[in-house]
C-alpha atoms as a PDB file:
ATOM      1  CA  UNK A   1      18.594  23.856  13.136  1.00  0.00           C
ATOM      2  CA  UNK A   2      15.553  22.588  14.952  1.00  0.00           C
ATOM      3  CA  UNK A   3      14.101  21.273  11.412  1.00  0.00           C
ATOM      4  CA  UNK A   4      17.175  19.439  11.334  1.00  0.00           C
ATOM      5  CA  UNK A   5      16.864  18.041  14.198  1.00  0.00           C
ATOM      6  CA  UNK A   6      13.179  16.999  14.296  1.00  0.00           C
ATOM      7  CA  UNK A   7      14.087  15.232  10.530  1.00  0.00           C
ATOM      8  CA  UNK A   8      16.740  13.311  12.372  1.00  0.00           C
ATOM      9  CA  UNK A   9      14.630  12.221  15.318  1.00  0.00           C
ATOM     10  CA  UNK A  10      12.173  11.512  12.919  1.00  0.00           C
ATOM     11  CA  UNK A  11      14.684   9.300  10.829  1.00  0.00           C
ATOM     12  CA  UNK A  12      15.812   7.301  13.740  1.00  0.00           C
ATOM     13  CA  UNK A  13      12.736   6.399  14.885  1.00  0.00           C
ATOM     14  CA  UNK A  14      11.467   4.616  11.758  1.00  0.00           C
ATOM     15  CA  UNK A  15      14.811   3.424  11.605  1.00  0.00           C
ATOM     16  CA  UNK A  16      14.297   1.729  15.025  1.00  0.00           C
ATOM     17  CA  UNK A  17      10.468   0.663  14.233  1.00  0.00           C
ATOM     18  CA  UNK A  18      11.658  -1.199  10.741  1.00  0.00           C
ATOM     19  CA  UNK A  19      14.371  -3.002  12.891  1.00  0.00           C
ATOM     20  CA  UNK A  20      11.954  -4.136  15.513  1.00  0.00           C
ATOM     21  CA  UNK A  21       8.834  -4.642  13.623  1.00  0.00           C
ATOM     22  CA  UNK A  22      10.216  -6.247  10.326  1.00  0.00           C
ATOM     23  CA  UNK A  23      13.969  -7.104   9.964  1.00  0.00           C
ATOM     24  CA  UNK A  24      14.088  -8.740  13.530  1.00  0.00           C
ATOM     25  CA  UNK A  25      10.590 -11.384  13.110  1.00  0.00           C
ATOM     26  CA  UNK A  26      11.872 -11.761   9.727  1.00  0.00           C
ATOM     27  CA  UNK A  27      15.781 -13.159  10.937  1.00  0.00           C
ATOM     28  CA  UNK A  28      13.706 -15.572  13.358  1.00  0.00           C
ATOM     29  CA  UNK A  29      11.929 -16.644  10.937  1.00  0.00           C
ATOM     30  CA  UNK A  30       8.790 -15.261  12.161  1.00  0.00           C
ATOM     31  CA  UNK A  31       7.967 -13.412   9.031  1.00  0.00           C
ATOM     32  CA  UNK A  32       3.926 -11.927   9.329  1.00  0.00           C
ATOM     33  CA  UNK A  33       4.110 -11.688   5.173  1.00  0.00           C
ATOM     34  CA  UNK A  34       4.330 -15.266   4.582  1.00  0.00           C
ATOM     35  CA  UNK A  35       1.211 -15.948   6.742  1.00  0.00           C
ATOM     36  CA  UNK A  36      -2.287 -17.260   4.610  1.00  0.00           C
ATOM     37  CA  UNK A  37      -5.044 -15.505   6.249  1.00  0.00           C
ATOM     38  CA  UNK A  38      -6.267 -19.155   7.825  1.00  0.00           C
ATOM     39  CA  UNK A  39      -3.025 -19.199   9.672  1.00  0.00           C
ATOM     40  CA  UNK A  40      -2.873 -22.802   8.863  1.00  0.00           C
ATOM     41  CA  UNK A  41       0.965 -22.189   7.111  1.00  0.00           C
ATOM     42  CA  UNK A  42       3.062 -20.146   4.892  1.00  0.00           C
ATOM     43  CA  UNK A  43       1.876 -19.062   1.512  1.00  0.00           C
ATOM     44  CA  UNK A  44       4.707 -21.169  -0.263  1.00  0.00           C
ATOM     45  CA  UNK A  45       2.593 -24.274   1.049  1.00  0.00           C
ATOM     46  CA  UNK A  46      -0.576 -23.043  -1.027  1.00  0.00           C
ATOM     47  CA  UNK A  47      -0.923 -24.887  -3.956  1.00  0.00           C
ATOM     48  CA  UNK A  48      -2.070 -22.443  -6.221  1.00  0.00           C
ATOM     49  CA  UNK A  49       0.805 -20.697  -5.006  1.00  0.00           C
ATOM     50  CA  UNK A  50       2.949 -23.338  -5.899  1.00  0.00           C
ATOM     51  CA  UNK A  51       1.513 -24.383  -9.747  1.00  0.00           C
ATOM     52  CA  UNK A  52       2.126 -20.237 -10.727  1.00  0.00           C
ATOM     53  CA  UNK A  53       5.489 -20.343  -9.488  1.00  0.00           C
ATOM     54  CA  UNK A  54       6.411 -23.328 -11.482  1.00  0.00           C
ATOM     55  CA  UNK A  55       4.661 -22.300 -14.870  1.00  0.00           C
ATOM     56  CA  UNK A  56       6.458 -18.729 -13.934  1.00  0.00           C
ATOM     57  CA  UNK A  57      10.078 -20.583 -13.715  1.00  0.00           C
ATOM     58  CA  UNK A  58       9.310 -22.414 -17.095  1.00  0.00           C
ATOM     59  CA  UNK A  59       8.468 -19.603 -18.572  1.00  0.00           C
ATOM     60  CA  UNK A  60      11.610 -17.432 -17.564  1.00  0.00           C
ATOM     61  CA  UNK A  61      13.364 -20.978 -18.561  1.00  0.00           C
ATOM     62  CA  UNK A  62      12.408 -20.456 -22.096  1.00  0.00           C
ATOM     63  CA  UNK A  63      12.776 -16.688 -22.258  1.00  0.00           C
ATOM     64  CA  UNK A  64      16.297 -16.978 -21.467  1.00  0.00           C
ATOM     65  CA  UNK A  65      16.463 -20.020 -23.548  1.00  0.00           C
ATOM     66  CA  UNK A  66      15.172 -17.628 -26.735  1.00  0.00           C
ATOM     67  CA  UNK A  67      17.282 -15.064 -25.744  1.00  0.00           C
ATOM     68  CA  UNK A  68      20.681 -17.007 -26.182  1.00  0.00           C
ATOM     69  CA  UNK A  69      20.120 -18.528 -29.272  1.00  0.00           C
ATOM     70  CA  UNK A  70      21.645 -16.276 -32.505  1.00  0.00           C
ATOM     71  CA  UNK A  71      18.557 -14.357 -34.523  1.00  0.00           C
ATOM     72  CA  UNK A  72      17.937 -16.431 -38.094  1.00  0.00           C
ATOM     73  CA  UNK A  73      19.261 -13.261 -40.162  1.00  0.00           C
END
């Protein structure tokens, strides 16, 4: 019984530090992942950042582009 209830106490209290430490910052908009090291801005604003995501998108683009078109048989 007591194993049971230390696993529950246990469960709770990450339960409560997730809520308070990530899902909360996160729905304000305060979100510590998005951060660049510099602190100057969010890592969507890095250009780098920005030129992989695009030639990732294009690339899914044409994958799914391949994919629906009939095989040549």
């Amino acid at each position: 019984m007591t194993g049971t209830v230390t696993a529950l106490i246990v469960l709770l209290l990450s339960l409560a530090a997730s809520y308070f430490f990530c899902v909360r910052p996160m729905r304000k908009g305060h979100c510590a992942m998005g951060q660049l090291a510099s602190g100057t801005g969010t890592a969507c604003q890095d250009r780098a950042a920005m030129e992989e995501a695009a030639r990732l998108k294009a690339e899914i683009t044409a994958l799914r582009t391949q994919s629906t078109q009939p095989d040549p048989k």
